[in-house]
Protein backbone atom coordinates (compact mmCIF):
# COMPACT_ATOMS: atom_id res chain seq x y z
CA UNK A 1 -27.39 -5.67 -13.06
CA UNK A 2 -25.04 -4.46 -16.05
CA UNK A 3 -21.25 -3.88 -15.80
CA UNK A 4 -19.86 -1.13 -17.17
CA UNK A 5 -16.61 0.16 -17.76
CA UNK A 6 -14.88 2.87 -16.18
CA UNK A 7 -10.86 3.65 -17.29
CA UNK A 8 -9.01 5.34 -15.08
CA UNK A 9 -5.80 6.77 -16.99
CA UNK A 10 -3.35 6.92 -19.05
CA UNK A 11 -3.51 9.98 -16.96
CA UNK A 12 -5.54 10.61 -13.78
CA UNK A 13 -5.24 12.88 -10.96
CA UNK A 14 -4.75 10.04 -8.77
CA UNK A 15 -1.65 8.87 -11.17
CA UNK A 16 1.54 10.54 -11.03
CA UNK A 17 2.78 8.41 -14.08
CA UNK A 18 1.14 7.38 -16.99
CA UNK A 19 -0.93 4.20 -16.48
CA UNK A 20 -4.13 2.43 -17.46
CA UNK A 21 -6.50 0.70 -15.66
CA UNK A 22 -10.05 -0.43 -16.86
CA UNK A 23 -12.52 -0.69 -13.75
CA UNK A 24 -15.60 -3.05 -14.41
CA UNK A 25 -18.58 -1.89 -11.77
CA UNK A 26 -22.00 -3.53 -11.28
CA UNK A 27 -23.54 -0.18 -9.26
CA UNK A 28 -21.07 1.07 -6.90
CA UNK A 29 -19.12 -2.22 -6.29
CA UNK A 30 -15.88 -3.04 -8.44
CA UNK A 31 -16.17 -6.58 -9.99
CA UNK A 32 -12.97 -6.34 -12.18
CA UNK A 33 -10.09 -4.94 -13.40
CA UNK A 34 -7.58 -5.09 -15.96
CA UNK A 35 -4.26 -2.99 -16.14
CA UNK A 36 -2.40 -2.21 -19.41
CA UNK A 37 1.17 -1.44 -18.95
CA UNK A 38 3.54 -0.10 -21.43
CA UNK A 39 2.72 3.51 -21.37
CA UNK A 40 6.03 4.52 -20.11
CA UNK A 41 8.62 2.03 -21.28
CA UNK A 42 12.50 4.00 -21.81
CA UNK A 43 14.02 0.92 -22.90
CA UNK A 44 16.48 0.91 -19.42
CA UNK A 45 17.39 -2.61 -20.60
CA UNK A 46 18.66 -2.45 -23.73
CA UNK A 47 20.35 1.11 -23.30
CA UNK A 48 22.64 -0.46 -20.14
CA UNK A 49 23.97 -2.56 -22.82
CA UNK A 50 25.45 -0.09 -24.85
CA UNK A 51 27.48 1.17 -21.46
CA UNK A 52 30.16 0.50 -19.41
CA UNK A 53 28.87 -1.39 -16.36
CA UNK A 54 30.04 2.20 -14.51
CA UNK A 55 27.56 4.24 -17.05
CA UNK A 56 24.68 1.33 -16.28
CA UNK A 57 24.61 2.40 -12.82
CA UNK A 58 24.06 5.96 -13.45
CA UNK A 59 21.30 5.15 -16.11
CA UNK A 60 19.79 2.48 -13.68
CA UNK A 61 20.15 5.31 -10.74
CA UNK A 62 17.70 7.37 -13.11
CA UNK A 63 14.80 4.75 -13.71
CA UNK A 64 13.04 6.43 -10.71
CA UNK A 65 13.82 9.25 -8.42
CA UNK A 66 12.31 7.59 -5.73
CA UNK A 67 14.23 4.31 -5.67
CA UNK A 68 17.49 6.28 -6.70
CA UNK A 69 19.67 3.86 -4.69
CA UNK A 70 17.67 0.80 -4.47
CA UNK A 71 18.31 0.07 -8.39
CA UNK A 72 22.22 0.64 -8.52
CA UNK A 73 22.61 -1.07 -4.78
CA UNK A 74 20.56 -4.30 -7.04
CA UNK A 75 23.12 -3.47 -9.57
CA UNK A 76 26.38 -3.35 -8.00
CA UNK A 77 25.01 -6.41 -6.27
CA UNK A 78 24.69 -8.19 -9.42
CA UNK A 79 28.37 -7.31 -11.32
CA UNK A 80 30.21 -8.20 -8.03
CA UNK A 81 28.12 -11.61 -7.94
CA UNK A 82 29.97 -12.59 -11.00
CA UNK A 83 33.74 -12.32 -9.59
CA UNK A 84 32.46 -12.68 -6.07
CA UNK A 85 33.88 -9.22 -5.02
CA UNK A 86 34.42 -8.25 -1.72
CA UNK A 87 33.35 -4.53 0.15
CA UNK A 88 35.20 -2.49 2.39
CA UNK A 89 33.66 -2.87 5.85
CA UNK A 90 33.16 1.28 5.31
CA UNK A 91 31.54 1.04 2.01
CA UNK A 92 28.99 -1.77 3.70
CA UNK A 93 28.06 0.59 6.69
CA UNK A 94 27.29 3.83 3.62
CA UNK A 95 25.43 2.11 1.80
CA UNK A 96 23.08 0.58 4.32
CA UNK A 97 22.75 4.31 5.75
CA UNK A 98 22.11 5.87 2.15
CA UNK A 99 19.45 2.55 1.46
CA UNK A 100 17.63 3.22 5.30
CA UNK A 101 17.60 6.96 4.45
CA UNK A 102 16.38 6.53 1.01
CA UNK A 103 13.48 3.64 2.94
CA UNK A 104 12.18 6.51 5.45
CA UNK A 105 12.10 9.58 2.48
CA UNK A 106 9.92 7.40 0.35
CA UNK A 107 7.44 6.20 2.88
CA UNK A 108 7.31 9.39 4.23
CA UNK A 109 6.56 10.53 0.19
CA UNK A 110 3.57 8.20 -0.21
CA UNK A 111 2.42 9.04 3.38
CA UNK A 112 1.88 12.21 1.60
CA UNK A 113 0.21 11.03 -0.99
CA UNK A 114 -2.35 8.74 0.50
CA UNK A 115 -3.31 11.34 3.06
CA UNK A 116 -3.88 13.61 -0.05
CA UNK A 117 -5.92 10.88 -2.34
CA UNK A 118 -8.34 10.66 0.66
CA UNK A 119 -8.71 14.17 1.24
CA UNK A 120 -6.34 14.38 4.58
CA UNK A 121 -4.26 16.93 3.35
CA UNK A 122 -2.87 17.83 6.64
CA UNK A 123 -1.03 14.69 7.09
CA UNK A 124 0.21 15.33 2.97
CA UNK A 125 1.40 18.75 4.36
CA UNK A 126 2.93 17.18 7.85
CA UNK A 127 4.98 14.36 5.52
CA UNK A 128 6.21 16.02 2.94
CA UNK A 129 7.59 18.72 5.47
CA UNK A 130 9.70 16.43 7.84
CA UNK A 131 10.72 14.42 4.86
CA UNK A 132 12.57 17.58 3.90
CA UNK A 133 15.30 16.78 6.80
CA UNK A 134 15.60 13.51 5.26
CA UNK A 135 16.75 15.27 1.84
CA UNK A 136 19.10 17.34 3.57
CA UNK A 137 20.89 14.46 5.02
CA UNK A 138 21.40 13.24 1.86
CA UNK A 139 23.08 16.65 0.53
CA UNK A 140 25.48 16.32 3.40
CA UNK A 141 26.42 12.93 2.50
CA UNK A 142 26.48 12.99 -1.62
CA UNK A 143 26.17 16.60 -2.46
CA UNK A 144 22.73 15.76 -4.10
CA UNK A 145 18.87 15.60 -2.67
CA UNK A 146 18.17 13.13 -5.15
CA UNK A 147 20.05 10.89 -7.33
CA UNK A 148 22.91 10.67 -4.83
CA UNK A 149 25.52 9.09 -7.07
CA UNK A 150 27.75 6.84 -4.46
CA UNK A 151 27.24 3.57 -5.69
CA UNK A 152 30.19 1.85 -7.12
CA UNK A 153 31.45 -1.76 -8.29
CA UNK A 154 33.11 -2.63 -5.24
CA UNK A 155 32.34 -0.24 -3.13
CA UNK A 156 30.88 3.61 -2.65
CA UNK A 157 32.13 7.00 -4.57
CA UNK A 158 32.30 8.78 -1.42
CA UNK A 159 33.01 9.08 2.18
CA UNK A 160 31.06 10.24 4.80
CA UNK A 161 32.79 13.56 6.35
CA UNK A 162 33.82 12.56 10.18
CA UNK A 163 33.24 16.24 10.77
CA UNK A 164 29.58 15.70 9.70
CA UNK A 165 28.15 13.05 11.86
CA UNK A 166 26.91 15.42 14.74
CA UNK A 167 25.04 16.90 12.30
CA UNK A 168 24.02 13.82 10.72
CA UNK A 169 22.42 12.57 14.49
CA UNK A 170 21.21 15.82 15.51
CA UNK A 171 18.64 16.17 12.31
CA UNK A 172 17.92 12.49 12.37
CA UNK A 173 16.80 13.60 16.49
CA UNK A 174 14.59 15.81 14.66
CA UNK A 175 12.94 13.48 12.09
CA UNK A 176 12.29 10.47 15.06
CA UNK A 177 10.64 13.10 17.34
CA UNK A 178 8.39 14.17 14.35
CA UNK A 179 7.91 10.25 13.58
CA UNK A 180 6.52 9.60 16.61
CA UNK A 181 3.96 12.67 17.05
CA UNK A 182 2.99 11.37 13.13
CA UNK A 183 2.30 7.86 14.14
CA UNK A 184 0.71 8.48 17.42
CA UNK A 185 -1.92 10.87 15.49
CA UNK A 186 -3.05 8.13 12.61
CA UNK A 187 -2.61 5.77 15.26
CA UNK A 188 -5.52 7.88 17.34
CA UNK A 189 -7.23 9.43 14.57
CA UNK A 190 -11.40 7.80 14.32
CA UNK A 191 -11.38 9.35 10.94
CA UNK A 192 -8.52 6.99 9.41
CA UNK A 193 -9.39 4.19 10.63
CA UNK A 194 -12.77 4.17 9.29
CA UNK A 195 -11.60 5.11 5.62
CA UNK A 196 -9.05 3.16 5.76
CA UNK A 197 -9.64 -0.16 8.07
CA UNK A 198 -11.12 -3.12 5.99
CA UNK A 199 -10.47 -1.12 2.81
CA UNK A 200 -8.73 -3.58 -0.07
CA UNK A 201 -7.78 -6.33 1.99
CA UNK A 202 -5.28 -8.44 0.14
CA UNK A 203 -5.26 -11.80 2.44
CA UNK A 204 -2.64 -13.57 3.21
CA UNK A 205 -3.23 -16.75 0.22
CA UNK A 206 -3.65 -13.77 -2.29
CA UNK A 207 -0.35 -12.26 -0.84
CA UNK A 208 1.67 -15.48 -1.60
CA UNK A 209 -0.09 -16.05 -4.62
CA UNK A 210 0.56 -12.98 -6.45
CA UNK A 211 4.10 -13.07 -5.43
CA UNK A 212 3.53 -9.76 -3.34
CA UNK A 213 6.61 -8.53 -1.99
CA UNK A 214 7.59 -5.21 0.76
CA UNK A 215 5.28 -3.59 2.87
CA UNK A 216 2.37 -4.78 0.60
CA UNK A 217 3.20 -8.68 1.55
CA UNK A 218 3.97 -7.80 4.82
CA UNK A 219 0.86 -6.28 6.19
CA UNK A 220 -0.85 -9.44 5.13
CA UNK A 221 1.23 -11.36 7.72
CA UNK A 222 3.86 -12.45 4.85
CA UNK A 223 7.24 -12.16 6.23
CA UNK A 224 9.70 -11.91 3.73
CA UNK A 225 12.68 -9.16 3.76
CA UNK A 226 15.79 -9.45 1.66
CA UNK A 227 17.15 -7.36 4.49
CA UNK A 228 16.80 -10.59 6.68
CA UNK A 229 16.53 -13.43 4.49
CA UNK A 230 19.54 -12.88 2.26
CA UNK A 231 21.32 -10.06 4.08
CA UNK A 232 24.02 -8.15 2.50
CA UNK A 233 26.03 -5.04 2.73
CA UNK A 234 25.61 -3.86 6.47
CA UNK A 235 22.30 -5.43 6.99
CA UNK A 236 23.91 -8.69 9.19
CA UNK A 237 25.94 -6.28 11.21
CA UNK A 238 22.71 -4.07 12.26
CA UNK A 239 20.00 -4.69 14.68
CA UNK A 240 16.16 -3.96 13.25
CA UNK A 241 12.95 -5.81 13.17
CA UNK A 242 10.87 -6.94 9.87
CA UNK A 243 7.51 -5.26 10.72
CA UNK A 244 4.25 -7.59 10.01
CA UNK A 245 1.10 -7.20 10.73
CA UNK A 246 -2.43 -9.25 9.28
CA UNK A 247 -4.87 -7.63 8.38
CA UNK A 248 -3.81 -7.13 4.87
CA UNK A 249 -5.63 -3.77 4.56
CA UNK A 250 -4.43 -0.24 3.40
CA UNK A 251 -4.86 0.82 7.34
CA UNK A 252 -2.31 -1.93 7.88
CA UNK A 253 -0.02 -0.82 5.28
CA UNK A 254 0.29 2.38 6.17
CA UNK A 255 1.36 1.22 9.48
CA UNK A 256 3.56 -1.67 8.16
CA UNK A 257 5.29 2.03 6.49
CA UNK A 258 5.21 4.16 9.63
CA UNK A 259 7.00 1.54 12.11
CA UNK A 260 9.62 0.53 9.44
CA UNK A 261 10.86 4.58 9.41
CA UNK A 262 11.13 4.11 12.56
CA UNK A 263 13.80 0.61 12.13
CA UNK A 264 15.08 2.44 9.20
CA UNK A 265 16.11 5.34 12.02
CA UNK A 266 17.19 2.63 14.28
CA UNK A 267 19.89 1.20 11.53
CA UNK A 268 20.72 4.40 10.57
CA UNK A 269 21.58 5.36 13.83
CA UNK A 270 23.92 2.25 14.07
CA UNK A 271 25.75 3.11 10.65
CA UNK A 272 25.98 6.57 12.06
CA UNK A 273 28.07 5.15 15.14
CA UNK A 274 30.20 2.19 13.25
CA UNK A 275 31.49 5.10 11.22
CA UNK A 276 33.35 6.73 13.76
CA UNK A 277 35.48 3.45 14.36
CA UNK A 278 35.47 2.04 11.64
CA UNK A 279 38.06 3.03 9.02
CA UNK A 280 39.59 2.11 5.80
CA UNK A 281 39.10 2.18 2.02
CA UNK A 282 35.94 2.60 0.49
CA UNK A 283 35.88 0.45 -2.57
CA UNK A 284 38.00 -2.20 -3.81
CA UNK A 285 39.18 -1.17 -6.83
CA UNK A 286 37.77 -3.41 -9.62
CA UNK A 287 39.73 -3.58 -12.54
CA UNK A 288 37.93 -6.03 -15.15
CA UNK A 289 34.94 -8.38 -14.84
CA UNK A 290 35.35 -11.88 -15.59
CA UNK A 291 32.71 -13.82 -18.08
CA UNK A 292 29.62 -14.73 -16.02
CA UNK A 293 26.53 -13.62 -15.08
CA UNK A 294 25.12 -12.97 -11.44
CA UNK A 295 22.42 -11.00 -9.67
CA UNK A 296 21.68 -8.48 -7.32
CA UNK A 297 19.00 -7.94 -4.73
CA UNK A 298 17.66 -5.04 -2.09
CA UNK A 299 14.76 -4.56 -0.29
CA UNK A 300 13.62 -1.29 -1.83
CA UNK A 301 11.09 0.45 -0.33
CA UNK A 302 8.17 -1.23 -1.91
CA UNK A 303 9.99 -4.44 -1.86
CA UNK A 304 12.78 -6.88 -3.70
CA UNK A 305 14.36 -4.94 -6.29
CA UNK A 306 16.01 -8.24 -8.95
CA UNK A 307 18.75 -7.08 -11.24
CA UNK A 308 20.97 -9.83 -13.42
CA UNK A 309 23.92 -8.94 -15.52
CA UNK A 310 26.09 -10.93 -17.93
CA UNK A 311 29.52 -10.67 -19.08
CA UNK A 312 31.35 -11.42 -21.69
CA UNK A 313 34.63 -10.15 -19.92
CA UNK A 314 34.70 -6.80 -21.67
CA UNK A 315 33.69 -3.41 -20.01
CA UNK A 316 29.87 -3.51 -20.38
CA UNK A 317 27.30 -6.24 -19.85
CA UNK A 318 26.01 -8.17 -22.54
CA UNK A 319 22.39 -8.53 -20.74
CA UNK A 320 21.22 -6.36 -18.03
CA UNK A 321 17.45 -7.55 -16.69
CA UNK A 322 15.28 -5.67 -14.12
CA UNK A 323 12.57 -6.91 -12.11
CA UNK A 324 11.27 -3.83 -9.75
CA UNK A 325 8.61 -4.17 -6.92
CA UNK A 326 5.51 -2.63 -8.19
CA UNK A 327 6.19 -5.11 -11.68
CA UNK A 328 4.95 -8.10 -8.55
CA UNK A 329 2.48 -5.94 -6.59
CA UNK A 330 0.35 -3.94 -8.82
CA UNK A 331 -1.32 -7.62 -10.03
CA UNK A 332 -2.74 -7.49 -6.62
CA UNK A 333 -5.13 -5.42 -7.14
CA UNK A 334 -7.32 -8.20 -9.12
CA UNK A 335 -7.61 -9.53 -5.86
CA UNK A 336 -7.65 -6.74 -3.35
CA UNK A 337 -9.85 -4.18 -5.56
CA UNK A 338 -13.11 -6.84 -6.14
CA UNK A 339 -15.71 -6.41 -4.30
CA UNK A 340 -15.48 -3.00 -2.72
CA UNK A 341 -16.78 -0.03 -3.31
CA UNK A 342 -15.99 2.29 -6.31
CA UNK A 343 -14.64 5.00 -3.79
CA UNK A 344 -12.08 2.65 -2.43
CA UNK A 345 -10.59 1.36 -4.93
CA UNK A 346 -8.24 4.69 -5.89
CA UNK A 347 -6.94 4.63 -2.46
CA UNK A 348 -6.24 0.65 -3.02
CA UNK A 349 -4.45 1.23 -5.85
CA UNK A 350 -2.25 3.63 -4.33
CA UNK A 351 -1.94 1.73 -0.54
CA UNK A 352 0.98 -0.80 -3.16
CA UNK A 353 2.89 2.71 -3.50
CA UNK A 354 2.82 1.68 -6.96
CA UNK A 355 5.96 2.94 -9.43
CA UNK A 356 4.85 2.86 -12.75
CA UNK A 357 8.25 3.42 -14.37
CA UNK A 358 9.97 0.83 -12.80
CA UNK A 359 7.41 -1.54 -14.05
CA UNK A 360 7.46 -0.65 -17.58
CA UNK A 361 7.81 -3.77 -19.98
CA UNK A 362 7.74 -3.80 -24.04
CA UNK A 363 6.52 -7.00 -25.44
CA UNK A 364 6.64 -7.37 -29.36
CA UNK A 365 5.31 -10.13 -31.05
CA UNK A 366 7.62 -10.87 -34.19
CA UNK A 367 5.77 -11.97 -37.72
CA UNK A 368 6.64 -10.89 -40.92
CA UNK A 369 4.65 -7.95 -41.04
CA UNK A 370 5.29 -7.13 -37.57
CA UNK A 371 8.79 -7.16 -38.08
CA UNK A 372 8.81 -5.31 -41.22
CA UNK A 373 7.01 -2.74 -39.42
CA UNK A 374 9.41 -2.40 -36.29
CA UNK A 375 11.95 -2.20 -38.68
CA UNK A 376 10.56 0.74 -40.56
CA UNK A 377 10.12 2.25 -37.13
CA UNK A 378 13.42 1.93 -36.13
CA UNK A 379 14.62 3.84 -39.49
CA UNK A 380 11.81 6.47 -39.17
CA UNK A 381 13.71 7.18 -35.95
CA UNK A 382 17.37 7.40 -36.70
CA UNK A 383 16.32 9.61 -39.47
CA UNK A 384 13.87 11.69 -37.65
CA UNK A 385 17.27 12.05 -34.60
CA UNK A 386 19.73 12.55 -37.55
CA UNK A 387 17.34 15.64 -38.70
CA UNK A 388 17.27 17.38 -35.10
CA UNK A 389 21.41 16.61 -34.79
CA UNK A 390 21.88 18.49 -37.76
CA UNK A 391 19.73 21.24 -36.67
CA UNK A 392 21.16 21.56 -33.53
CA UNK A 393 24.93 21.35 -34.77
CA UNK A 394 23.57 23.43 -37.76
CA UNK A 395 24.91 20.79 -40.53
């Protein structure tokens, strides 16, 4: 039988960020694929190291709206590795509840999604409405539904209003009871389960192989949580479970998601409470970094989120690397998407909850010619931004 070739992207309507992927089918069954990154690279990297380490965790906050906390809690982590700087006990509990909060809005967001890539748009409708109580928690908190702003070297930007915590508990009430009718109805639905059970299994070898990490490495039995296994902020001073199951499927990852909004309610609940006895400052006031480099990690939603800075002692780094989640999971799919059928594969390559913009890498390969011609570039575009500056400014 002949293979042929069928690419799905740049852009798709199952991709909500540029992307490429080149499908090789014999018939209906998928027999390969290859992914070309790069469509979407904003050069996060080398732009942190023209700021102060306070402006990198603004830019970092911005590298997805969906992991808006995850990448500055990785980068915070990383600066205070270098001087080994300690966290108010209040700043610990915030940011736990802002990470937990930020866990259950975007599981709750791909729920959405994957009910509406296999035509369940009922569940995409039931999701995206109680994550809406999720958003306004955050407003409460940080002022902001997205891109809350409260991480800090040494601490958080903000308090959490005393006045606001009955409020707080009384949605978060609301968003378990609507949890639980949710995962009681894809727990009973016949429909689901058979478009979803057995569907891209990624076993267990394959998950420790490809270095899988968050929800995708733990529904093929692989229990690994930076939560547990290198805890920080809050997360040693909280009770919660690390959910695993086996199977490996996108059935099982959907439920590895569903039961960890409800742990993520549990912890928040617990922050919720320590904040009404426990007082104190909020951030320990950080005057200068020392020379050094450390790193940072947090279990973001779709898994370890690896930031490392170095310093040279002044007031920005000198390197600033990032490693996201989907950069370790989307490789899966060589092994998860072969040998099923055409039709399942879209719903595999979405059960990772890929994010293509954290994943974005340039690579350059420097020759003569090829640096000649980067060169150029780079001149082509100061001129071409020196040409819209003066247009703007009217020079």
């Amino acid at each position: 039988m002949s293979t042929n070739q069928i690419p799905v992207g740049p852009f798709h309507p199952l991709l909500e960020e540029a992307e490429y992927f080149n499908i090789k089918v014999e018939g209906e069954t998928v027999v390969d694929i290859e992914m070309d990154i790069g469509w979407m690279h904003r050069g996060h990297e080398f732009i942190s190291e023209q700021k102060t380490f306070t402006q990198s965790i603004f830019l970092v906050e911005r590298i997805c709206g969906i992991c808006s906390t995850s990448h500055p809690i990785a980068c915070v982590h990383a600066v205070e590795d270098i001087d080994n700087i300690d966290i108010p006990l209040r700043a610990r509990y915030i940011r736990t509840l802002i990470g937990e909060l930020e866990r259950i809005h975007s599981h709750l967001l791909w729920l959405g999604l994957a009910g509406h890539f296999i035509g369940y748009d009922t569940l995409w409708m039931w999701a995206w409405k109680y994550r809406e109580p999720v958003l306004q928690m955050f407003e409460i908190i940080s002022g902001n539904r997205n891109h809350y702003g409260m991480m800090r070297v040494g601490g958080v930007a903000r308090d959490v209003d005393p006045d606001a915590l009955p409020a707080l508990l009384k949605i978060l009430d609301e968003i378990d009871a609507k949890m639980e009718m949710i995962a009681k109805a894809a727990n009973d639905d016949p429909v689901l389960k058979s478009r979803l059970k057995g569907v891209g299994v990624l076993s267990h070898r394959d998950a420790i192989d490809y270095c899988a990490v968050g929800p995708t490495a733990r529904a093929s039995g692989v229990k690994t949580d930076v939560r547990k296994d290198e805890p920080t902020d809050a997360y040693d001073l909280v009770d919660f479970e690390v959910i695993v199951t086996q199977a490996g499927d996108v059935y099982d990852k959907t439920v590895v998601r569903l039961l960890e909004i409800m742990e993520s309610s549990k912890i928040i609940r617990q922050c919720l409470e320590k904040l009404r006895s426990v007082s104190g400052p909020i951030v320990n006031n950080v005057k200068e970094i020392s020379p050094g480099e450390g790193i940072g990690r947090y279990e973001a939603p779709r898994g370890e989120v690896f930031h490392y800075m170095r310093s040279d002692g002044s007031n920005r780094p000198i390197r600033h690397k990032v490693r996201a989640p989907s950069f370790v999971n989307i490789p899966t799919f060589t092994a998860s998407c072969k040998g099923i059928p055409l039709a399942d594969a879209l719903i595999t390559l979405a059960s990772v909850d890929p994010c293509y913009c954290c994943t974005e890498r340039a690579i350059r390969v420097v020759g003569h010619a090829e640096q000649a011609e980067s060169i150029d570039l780079l001149r082509l575009s100061r001129e071409k931004t020196e040409r819209i500056r003066r247009t703007i400014h009217g020079a």
